[in-house]
Protein backbone atom coordinates (compact mmCIF):
# COMPACT_ATOMS: atom_id res chain seq x y z
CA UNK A 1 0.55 31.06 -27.09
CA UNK A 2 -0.19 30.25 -23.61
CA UNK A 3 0.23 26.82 -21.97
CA UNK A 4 2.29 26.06 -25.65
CA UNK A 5 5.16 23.39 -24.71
CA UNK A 6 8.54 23.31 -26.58
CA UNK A 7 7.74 20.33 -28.15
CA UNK A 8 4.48 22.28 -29.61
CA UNK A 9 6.95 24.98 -30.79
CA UNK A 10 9.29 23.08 -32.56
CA UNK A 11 7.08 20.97 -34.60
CA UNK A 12 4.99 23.70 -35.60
CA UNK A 13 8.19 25.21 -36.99
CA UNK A 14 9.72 21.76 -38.01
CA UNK A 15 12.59 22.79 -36.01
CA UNK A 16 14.66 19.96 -34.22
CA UNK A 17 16.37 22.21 -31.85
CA UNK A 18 15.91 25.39 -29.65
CA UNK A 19 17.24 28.49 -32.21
CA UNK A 20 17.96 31.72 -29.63
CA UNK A 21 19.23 30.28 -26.84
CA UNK A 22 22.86 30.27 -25.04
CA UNK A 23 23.07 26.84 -25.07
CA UNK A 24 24.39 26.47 -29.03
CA UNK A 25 27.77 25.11 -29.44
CA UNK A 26 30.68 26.79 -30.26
CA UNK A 27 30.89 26.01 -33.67
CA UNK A 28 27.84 26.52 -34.38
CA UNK A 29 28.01 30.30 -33.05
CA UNK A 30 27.83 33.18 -35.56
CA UNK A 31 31.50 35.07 -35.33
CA UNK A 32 31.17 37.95 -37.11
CA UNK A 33 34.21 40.19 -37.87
CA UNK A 34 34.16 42.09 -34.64
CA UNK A 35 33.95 38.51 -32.52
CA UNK A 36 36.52 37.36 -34.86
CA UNK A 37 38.89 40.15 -34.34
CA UNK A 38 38.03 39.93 -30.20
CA UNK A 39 39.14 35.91 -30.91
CA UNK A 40 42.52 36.92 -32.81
CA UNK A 41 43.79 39.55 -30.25
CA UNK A 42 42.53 37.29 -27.15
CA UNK A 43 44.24 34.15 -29.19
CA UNK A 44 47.73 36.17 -29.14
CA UNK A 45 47.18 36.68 -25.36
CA UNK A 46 47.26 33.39 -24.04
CA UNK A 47 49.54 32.23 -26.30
CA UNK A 48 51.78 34.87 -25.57
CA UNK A 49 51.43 34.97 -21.75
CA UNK A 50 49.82 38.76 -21.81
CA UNK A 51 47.39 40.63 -20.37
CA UNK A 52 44.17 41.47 -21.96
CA UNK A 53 41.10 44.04 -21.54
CA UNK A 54 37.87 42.77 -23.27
CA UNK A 55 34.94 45.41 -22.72
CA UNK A 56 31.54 45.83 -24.82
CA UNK A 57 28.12 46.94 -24.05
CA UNK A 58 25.74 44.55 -21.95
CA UNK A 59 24.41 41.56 -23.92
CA UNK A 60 26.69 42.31 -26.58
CA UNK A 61 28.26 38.57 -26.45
CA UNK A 62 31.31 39.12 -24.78
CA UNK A 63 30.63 36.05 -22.16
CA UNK A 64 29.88 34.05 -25.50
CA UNK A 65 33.49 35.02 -27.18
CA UNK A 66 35.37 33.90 -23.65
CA UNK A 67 33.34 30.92 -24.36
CA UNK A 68 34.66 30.54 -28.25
CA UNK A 69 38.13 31.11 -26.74
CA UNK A 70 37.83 28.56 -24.55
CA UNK A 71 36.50 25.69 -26.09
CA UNK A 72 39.56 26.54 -28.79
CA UNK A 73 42.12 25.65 -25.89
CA UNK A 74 44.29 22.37 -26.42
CA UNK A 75 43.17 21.03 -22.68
CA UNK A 76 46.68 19.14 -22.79
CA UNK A 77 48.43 22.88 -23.10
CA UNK A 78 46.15 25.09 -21.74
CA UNK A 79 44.64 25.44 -18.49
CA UNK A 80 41.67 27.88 -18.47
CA UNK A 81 40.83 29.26 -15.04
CA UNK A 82 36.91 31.38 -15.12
CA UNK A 83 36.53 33.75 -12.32
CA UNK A 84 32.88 35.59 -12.58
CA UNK A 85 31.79 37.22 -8.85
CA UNK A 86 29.58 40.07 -8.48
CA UNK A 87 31.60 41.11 -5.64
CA UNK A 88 35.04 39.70 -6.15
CA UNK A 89 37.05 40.00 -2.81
CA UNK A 90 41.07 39.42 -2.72
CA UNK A 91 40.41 35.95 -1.18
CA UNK A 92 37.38 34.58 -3.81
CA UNK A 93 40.48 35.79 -6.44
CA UNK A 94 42.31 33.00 -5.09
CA UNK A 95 39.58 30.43 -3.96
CA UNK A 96 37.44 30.39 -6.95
CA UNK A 97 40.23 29.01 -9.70
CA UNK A 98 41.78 27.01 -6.79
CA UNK A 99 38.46 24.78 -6.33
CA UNK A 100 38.60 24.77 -9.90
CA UNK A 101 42.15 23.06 -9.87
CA UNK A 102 40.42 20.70 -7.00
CA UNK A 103 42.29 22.05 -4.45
CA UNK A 104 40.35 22.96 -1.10
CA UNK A 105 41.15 26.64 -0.17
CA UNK A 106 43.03 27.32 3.17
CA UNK A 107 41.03 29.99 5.46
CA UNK A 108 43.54 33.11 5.49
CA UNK A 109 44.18 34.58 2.19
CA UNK A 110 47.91 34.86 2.76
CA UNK A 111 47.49 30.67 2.70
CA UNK A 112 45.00 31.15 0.10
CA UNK A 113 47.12 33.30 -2.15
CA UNK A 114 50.33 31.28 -1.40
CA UNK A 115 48.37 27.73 -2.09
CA UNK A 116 47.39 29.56 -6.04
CA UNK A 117 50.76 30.65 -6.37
CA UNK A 118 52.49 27.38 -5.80
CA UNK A 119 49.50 25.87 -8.04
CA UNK A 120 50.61 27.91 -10.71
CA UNK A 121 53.83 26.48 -10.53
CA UNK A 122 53.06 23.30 -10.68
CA UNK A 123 50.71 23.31 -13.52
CA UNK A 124 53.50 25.26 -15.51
CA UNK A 125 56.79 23.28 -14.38
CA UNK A 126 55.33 19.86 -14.06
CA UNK A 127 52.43 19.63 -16.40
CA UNK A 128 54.10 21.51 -18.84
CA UNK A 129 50.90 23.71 -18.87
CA UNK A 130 49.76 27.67 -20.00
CA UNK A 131 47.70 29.12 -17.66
CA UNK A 132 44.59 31.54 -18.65
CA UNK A 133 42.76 33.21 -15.78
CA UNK A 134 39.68 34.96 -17.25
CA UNK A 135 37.96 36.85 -14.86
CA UNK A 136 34.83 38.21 -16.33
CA UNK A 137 32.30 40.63 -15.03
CA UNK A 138 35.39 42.99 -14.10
CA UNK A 139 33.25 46.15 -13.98
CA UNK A 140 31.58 45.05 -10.84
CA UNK A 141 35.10 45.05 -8.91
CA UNK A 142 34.06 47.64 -6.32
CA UNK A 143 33.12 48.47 -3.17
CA UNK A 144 35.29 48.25 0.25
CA UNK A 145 37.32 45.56 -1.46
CA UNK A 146 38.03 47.66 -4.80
CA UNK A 147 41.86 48.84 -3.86
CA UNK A 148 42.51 45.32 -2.07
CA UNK A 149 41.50 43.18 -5.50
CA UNK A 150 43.23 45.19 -7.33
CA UNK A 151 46.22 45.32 -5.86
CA UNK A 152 45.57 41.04 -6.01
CA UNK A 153 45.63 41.37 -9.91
CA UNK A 154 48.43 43.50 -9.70
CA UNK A 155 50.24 40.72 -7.93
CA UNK A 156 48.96 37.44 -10.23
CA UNK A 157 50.43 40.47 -13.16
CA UNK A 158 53.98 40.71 -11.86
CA UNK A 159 54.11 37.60 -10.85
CA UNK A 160 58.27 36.22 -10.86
CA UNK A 161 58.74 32.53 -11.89
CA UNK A 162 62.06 31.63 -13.15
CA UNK A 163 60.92 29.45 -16.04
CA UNK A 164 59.24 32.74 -16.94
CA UNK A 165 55.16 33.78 -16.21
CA UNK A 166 53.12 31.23 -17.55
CA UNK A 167 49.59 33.03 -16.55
CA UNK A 168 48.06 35.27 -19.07
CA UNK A 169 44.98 37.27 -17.81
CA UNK A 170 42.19 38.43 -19.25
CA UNK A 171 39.54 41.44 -17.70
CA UNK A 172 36.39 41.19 -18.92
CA UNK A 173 33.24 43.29 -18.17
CA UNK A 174 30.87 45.99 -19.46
CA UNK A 175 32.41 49.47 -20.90
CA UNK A 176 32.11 50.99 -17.56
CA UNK A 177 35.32 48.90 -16.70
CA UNK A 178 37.17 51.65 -18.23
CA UNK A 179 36.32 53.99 -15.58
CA UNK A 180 38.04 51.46 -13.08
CA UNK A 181 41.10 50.81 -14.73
CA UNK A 182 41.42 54.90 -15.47
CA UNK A 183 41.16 55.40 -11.98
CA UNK A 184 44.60 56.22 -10.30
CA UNK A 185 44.47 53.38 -8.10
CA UNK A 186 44.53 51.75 -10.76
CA UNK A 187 47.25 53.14 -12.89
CA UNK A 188 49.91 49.89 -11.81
CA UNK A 189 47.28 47.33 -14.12
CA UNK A 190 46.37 50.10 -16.64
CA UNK A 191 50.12 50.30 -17.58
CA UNK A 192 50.72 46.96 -17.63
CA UNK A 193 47.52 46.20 -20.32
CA UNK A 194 49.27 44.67 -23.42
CA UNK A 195 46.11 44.04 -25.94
CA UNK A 196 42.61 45.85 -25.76
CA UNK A 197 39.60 43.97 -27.32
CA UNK A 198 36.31 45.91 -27.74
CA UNK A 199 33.04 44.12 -29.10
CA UNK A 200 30.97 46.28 -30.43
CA UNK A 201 26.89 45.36 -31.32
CA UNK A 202 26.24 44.50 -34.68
CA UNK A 203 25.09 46.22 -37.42
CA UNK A 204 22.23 45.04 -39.78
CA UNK A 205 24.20 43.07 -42.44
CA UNK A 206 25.49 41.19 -39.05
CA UNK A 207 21.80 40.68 -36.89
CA UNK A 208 20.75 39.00 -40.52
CA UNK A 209 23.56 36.55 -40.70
CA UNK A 210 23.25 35.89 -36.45
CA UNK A 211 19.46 35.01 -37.09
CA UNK A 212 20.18 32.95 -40.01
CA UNK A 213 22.82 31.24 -38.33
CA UNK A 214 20.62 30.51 -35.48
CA UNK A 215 17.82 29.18 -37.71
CA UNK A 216 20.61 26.70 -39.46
CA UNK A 217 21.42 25.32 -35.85
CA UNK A 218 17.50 24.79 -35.48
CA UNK A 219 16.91 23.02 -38.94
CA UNK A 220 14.96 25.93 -39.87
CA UNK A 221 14.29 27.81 -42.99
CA UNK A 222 15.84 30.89 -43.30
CA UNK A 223 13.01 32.65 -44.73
CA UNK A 224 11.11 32.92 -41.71
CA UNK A 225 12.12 36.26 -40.81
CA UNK A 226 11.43 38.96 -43.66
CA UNK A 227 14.02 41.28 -44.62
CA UNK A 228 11.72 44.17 -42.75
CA UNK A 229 11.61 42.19 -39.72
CA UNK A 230 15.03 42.13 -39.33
CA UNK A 231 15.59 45.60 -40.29
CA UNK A 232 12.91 46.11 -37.49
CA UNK A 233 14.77 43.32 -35.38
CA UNK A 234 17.98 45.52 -35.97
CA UNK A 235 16.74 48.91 -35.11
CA UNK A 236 14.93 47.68 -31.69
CA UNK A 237 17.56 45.80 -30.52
CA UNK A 238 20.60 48.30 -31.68
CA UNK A 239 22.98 44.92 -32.11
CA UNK A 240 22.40 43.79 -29.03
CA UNK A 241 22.90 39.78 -29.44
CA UNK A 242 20.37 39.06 -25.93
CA UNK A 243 17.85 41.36 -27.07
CA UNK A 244 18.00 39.93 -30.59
CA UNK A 245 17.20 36.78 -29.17
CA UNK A 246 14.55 37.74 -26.66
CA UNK A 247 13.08 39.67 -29.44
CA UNK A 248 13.60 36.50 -32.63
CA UNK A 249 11.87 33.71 -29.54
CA UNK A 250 8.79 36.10 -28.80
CA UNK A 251 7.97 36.79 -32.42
CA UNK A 252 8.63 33.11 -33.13
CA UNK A 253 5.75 32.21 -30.21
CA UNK A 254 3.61 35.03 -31.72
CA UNK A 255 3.60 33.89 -34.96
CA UNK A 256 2.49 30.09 -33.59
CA UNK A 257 -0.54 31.86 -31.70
CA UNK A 258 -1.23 33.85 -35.34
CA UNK A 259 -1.10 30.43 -37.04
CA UNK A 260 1.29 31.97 -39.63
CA UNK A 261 5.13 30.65 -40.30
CA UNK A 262 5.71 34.56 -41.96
CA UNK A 263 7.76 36.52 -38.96
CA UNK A 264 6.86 40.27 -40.20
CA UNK A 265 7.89 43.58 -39.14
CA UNK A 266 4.13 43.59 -37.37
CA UNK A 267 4.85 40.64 -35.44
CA UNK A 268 8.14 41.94 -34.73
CA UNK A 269 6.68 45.48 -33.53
CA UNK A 270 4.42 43.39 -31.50
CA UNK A 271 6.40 41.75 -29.43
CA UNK A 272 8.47 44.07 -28.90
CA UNK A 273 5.67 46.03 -27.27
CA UNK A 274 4.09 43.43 -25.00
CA UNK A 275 6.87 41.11 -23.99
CA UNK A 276 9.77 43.03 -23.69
CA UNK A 277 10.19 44.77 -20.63
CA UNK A 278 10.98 49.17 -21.19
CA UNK A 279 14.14 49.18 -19.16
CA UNK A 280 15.64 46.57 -22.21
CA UNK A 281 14.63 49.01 -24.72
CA UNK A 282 15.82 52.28 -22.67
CA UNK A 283 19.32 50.95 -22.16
């Protein structure tokens, strides 16, 4: 296994592309019922101007169902705006989907905050444009900035343009985002949340159809992985769509160094135990 390239890998498998990774397209994604009940709820958001809470457990694909929802966007109506800071202050709030717009922020967040604003309005009453601000990795919104963000959000949420509010928003981040927006601080955005989305991990009948579907993208037969691996695949990974990859790749690099194209329960078990680190399994 050691020193194997990617090229190696593939042709052993007679794959012509990389199965497991992030990098599939959208259509080519598995969207299981959950993810396709996440899509339908988000889908009424935006096109509805709303505001939207989409939490789930870590890895579970929620990053990957923003990215489904996006790519689904008419460009000439839509105007997607992707915030993601591990420490999101009032002013990156503003900066980050300004820069995104091409517009260089001003230095004081009053100028900041009054450049998005008038952005906003110009998207909406001259391009004729919906604007969805997604700003994912919500959960993180803490520290000495935590009541100054939020009361940002508040704002972009109350926002008063007399064509109407042409911004729908969208908080994403892990379940512990809940214990933010229960907070009373909080209580202004909690009340005005008009769709919840939850993705939960999947169950067996769904990690069987992901891995097949990932195999398809590859070229791949689908017969690699035997029904006890997956089961195996399934248990280990409790749904988790990252770990079920980590978990798929290292069994498919095992099973190269075995010299065998069978992915068993055995191979699974193994590398599970000597490639994946303890704190994945002990989440």
């Amino acid at each position: 296994m050691n020193g194997m390239s990617p090229l190696d890998f593939l042709s052993y498998f007679g794959m012509k592309r990389t199965p497991f990774s992030q990098g599939l397209p959208t259509e080519q994604l598995y969207k299981s019922n959950a993810v396709q009940d996440v899509l339908a709820r988000l889908s009424f958001v935006v096109n509805n101007n709303q505001f939207a809470v989409l939490s789930g457990s870590v890895g579970c694909g929620k990053s990957t169902a923003l990215r489904i929802l996006s790519a689904s966007l008419n460009p000439e109506q839509f105007r997607c705006l992707y915030i993601s800071e591990s420490n999101l202050t009032p002013r990156w709030l503003y900066s980050v989907p300004l820069r995104q717009m091409g517009i260089e922020p001003k230095y004081y967040a009053n100028d900041v905050k009054r450049q998005l604003h008038e952005a906003l309005m110009t998207e909406s009453r001259v391009r004729h444009k919906k604007i969805v601000m997604i700003i994912d990795e919500a959960h993180l919104i803490s520290g000495r900035h935590r009541s100054e963000t939020l009361e940002e959000i508040r704002f972009l949420l109350n926002c008063d343009y007399d064509s109407g509010n042409p911004l729908s928003l969208i908080l994403c981040g892990q379940n512990e985002l809940w214990e933010l927006l229960n907070h009373e601080n909080a209580e202004a955005i909690a009340q005005r949340i008009d769709v919840i989305a939850r993705l939960p991990p999947m169950d067996q009948h769904d990690v069987s159809c992901y891995i097949d579907q990932h195999l398809r993208y590859a070229e791949a037969s689908c017969d690699l992985f035997s029904a006890q691996a997956v089961a195996e695949i399934s248990s280990v990974s409790g749904g988790i769509a990252r770990i079920i990859n980590k978990i798929c790749m290292h069994s498919l690099l095992i099973a190269v160094a075995n010299q065998t194209k069978n992915i068993t329960a055995d191979i699974v078990k193994q590398a599970v135990t000597t490639e994946l680190p303890k704190a994945v399994l002990n989440r």
